[in-house]
C-alpha atoms as a PDB file:
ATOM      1  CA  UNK A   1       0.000   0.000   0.000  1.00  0.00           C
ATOM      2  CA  UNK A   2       1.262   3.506  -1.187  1.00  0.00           C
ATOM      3  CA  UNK A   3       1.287   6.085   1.567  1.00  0.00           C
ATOM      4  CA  UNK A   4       1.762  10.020   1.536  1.00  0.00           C
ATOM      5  CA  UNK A   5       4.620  10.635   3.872  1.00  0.00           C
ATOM      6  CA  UNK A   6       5.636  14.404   4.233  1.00  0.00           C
ATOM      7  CA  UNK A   7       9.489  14.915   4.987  1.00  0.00           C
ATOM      8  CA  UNK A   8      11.140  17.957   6.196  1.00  0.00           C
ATOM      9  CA  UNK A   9      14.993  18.894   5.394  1.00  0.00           C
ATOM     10  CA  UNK A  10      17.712  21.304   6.463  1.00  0.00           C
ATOM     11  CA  UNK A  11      20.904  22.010   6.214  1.00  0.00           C
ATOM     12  CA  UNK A  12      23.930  24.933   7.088  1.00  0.00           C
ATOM     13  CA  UNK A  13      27.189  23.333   6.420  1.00  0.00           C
ATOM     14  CA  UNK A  14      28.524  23.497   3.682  1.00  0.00           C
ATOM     15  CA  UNK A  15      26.843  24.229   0.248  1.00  0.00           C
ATOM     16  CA  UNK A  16      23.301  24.055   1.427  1.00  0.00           C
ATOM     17  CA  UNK A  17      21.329  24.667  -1.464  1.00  0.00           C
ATOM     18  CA  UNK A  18      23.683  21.349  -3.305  1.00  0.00           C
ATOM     19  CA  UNK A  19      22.987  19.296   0.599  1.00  0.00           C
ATOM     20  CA  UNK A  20      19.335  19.879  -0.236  1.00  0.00           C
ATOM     21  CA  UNK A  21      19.304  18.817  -3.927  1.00  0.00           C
ATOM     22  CA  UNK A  22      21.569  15.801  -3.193  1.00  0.00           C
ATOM     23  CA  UNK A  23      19.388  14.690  -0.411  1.00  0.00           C
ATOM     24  CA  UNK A  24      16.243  14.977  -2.582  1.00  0.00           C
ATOM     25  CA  UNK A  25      17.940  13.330  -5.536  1.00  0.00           C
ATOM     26  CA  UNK A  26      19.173  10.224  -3.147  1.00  0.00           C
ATOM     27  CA  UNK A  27      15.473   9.799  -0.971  1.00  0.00           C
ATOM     28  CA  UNK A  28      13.812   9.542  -4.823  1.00  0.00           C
ATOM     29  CA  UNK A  29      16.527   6.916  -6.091  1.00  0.00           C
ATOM     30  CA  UNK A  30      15.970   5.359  -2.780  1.00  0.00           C
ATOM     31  CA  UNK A  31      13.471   1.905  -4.006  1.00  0.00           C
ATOM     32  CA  UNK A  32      10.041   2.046  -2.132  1.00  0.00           C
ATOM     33  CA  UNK A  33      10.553   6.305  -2.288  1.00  0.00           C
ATOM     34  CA  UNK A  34       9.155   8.515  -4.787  1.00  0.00           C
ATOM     35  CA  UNK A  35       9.506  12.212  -4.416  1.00  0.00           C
ATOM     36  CA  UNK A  36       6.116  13.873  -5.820  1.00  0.00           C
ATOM     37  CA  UNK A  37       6.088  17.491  -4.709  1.00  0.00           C
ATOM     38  CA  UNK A  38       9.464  19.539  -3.410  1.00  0.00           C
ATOM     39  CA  UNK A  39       8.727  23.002  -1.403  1.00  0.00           C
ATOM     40  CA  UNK A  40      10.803  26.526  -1.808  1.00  0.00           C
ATOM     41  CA  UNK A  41      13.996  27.038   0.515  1.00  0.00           C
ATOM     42  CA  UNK A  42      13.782  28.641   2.842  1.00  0.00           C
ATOM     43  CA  UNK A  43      16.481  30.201   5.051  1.00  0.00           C
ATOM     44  CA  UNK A  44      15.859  30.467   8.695  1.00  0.00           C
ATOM     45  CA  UNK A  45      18.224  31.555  11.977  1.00  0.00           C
ATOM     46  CA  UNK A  46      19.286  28.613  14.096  1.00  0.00           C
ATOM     47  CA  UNK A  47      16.919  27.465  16.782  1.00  0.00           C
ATOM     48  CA  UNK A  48      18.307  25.650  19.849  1.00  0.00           C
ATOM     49  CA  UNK A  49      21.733  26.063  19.749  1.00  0.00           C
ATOM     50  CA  UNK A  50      22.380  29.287  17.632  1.00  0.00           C
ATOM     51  CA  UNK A  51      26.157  29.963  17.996  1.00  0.00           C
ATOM     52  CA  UNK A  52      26.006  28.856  14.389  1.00  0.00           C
ATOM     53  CA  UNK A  53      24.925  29.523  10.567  1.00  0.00           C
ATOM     54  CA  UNK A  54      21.961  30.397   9.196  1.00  0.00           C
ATOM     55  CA  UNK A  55      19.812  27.127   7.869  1.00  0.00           C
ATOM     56  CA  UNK A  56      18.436  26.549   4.390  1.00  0.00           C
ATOM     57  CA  UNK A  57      15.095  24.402   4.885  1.00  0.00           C
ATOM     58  CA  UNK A  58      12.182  22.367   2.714  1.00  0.00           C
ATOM     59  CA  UNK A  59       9.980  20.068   2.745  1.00  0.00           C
ATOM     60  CA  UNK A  60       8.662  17.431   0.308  1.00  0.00           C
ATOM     61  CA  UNK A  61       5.964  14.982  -0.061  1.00  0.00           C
ATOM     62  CA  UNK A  62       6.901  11.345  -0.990  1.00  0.00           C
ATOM     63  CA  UNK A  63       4.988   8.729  -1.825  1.00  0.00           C
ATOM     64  CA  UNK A  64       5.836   5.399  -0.250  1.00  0.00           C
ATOM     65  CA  UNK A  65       5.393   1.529   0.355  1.00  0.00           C
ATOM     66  CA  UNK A  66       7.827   1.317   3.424  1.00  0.00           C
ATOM     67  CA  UNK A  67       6.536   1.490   6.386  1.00  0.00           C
ATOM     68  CA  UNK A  68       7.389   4.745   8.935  1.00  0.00           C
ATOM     69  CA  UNK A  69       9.919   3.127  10.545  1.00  0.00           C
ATOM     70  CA  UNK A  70      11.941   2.148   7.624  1.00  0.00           C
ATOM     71  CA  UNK A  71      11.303   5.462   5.514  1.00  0.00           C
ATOM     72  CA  UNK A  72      13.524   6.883   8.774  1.00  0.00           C
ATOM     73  CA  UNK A  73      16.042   3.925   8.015  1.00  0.00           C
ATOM     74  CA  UNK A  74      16.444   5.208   4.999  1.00  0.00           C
ATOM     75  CA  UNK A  75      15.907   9.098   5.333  1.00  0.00           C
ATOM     76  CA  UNK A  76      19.219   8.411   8.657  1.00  0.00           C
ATOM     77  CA  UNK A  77      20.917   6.407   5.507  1.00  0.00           C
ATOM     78  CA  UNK A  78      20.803   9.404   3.188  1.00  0.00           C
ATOM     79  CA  UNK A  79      22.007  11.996   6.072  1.00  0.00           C
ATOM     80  CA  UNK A  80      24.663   9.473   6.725  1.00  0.00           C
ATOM     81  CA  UNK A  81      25.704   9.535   2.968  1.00  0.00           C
ATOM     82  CA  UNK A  82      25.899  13.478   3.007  1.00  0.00           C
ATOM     83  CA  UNK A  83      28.453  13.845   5.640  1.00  0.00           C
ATOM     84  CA  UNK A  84      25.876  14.139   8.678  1.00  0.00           C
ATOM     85  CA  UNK A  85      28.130  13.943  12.116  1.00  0.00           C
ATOM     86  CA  UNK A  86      25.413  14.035  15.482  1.00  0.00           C
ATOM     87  CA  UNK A  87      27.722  16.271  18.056  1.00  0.00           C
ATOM     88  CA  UNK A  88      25.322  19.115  19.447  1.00  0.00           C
ATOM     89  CA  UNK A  89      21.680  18.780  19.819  1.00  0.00           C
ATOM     90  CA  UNK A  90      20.510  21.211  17.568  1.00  0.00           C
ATOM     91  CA  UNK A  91      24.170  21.911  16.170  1.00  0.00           C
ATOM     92  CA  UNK A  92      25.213  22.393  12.756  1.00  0.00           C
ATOM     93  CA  UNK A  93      24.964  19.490   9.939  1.00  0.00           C
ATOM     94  CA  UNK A  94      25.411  19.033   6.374  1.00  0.00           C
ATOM     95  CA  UNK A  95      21.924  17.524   6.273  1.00  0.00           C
ATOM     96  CA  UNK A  96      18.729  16.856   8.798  1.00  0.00           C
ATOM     97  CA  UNK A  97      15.938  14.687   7.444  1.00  0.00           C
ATOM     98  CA  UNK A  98      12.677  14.261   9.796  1.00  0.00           C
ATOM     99  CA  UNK A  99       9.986  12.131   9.037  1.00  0.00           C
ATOM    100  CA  UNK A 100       7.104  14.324   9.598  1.00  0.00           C
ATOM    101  CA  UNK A 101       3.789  12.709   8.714  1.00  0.00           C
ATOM    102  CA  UNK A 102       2.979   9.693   7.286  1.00  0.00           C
ATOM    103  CA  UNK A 103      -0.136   9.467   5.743  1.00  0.00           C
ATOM    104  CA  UNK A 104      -3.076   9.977   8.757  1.00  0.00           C
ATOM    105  CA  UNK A 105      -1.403   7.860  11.454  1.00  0.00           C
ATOM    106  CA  UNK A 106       0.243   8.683  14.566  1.00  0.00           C
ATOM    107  CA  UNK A 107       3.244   6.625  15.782  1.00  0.00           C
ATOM    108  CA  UNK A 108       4.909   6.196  18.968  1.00  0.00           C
ATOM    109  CA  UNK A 109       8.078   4.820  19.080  1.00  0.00           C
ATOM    110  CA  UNK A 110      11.272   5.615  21.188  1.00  0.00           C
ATOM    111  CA  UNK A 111      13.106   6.608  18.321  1.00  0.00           C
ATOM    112  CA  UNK A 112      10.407   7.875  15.984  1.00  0.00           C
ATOM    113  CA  UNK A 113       6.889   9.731  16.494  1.00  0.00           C
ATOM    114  CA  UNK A 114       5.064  11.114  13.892  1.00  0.00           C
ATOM    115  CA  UNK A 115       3.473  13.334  13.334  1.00  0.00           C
ATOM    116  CA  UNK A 116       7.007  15.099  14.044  1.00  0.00           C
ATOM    117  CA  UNK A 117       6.521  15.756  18.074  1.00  0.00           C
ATOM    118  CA  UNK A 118       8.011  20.086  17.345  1.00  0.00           C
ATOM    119  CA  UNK A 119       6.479  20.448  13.852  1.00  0.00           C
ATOM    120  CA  UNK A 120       3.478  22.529  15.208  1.00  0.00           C
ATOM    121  CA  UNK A 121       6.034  24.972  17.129  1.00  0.00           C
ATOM    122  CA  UNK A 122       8.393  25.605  14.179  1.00  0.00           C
ATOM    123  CA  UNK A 123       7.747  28.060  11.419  1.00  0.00           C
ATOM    124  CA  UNK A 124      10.851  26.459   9.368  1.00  0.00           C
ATOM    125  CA  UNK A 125       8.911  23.472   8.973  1.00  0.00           C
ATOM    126  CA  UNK A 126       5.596  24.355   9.025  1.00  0.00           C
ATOM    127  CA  UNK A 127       6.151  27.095   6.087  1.00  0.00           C
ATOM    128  CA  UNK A 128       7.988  24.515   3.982  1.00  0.00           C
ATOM    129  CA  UNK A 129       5.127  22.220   4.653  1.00  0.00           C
ATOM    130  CA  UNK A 130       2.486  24.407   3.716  1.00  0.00           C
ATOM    131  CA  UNK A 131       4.187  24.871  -0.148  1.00  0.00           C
ATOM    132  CA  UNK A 132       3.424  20.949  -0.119  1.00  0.00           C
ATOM    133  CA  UNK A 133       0.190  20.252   2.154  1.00  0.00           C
ATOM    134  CA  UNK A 134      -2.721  19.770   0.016  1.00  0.00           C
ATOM    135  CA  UNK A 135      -4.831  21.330   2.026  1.00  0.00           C
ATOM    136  CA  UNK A 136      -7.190  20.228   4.997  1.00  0.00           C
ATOM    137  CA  UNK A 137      -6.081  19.986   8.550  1.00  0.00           C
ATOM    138  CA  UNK A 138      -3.365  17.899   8.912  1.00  0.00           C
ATOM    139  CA  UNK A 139      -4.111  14.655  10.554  1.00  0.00           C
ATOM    140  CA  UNK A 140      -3.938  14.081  14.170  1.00  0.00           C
ATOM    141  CA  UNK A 141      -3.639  17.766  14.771  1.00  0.00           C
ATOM    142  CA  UNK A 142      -6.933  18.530  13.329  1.00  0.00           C
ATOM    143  CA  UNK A 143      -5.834  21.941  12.551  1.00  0.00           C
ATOM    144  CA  UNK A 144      -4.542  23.365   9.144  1.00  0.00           C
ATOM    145  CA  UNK A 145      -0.884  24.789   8.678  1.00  0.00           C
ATOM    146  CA  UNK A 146      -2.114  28.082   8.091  1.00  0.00           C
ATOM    147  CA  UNK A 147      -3.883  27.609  11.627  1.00  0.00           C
ATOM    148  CA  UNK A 148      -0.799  26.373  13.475  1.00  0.00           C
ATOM    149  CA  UNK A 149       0.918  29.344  12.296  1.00  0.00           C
ATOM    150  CA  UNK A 150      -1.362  31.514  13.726  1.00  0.00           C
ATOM    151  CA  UNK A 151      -0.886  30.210  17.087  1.00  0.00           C
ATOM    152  CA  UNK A 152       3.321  30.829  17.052  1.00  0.00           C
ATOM    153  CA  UNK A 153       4.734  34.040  18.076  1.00  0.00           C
ATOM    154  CA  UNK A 154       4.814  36.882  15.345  1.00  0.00           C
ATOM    155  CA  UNK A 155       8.484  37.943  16.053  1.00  0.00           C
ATOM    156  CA  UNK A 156       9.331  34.158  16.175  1.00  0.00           C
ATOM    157  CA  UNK A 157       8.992  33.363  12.967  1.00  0.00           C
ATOM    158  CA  UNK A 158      12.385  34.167  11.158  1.00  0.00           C
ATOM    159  CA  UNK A 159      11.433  32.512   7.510  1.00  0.00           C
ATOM    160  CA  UNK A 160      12.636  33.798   4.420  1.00  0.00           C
ATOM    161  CA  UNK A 161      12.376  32.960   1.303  1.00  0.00           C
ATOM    162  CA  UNK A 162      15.595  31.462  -0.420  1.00  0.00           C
ATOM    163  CA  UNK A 163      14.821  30.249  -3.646  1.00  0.00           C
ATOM    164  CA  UNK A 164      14.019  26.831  -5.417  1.00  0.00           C
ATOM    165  CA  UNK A 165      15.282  23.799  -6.160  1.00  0.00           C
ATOM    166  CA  UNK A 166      15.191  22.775  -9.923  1.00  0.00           C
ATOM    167  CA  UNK A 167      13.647  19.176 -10.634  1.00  0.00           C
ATOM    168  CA  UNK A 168      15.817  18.522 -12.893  1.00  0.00           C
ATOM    169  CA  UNK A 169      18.501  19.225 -11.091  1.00  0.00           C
ATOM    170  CA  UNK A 170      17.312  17.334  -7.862  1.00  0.00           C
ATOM    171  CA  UNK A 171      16.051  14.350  -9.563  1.00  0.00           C
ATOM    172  CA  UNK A 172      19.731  14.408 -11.811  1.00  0.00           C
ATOM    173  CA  UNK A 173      18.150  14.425 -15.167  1.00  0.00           C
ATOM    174  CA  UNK A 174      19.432  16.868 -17.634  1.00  0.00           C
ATOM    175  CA  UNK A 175      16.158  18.266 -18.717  1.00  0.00           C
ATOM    176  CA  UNK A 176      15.632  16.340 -21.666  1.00  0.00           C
END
């Protein structure tokens, strides 16, 4: 059974913008991952720890056949592949990958809930989200993005927009 899983990304070593497009490219080559819709970047100010770079974030919508707990096996692989070194919570990486949602189910696990247990308290990833939602309230919050966002601080926010990633370019075909 094909499920809509919604993943967020960041990154703020390195070149982010090329982090971002690799780590698309790789989760869509992945086999039981299919990358349908890819947000704007975003860049955003460091939350947590913030002794450190600015962040370049997105989200995209995948549609799957693995089940949550192997779409993080494989989202961990990809971060692995591009360099990603867990130091500081919160610290600087080349890439972060979070599961998100997964079609309308919640999951409790000790190393994976979804819906993502801070999405609803972060602008990065709720604006990023919104650019791929497809509208509705977003299952097992009952509320829609634009609603959550609402509800956080005004001065809290800190999103701009960045730019886009090409298809092309993030799925490595050469636009033929």
């Amino acid at each position: 059974m094909t499920v809509r899983s919604y993943l967020a990304l960041g990154s703020n070593l390195g070149d982010r913008a090329d982090n971002l497009r690799q780590a698309v490219q790789k989760l869509n080559e992945r086999k039981g991952i299919r990358v349908v819709r890819i947000s704007s970047v975003y860049e955003t100010d460091p939350v947590g720890y913030v002794e450190q770079d600015a962040f370049l974030n997105m989200a995209i919508a995948v549609e799957t056949d693995l089940s949550p707990e192997k779409l993080l096996e494989e989202a961990l692989a990809v971060e692995q592949e591009l360099g990603r070194v867990r130091t500081v919570r919160w610290g600087p990486r080349t890439i972060d990958i979070d599961v998100l949602l997964y079609g309308g189910q919640a999951v409790r696990q000790e190393h994976l809930v979804i819906p993502h247990p801070e999405m609803a308290d972060r602008a990065f990833v709720l604006i990023p989200l919104r650019d791929v939602w497809e509208g509705g309230p977003l299952p097992v919050f009952g509320r829609t993005v634009d609603d959550l966002l609402r509800l956080l601080p005004q001065d809290d926010k800190g999103v701009r927009k960045w730019g886009t990633i090409d298809w092309a370019i993030a799925y490595g075909h050469s636009g033929s």
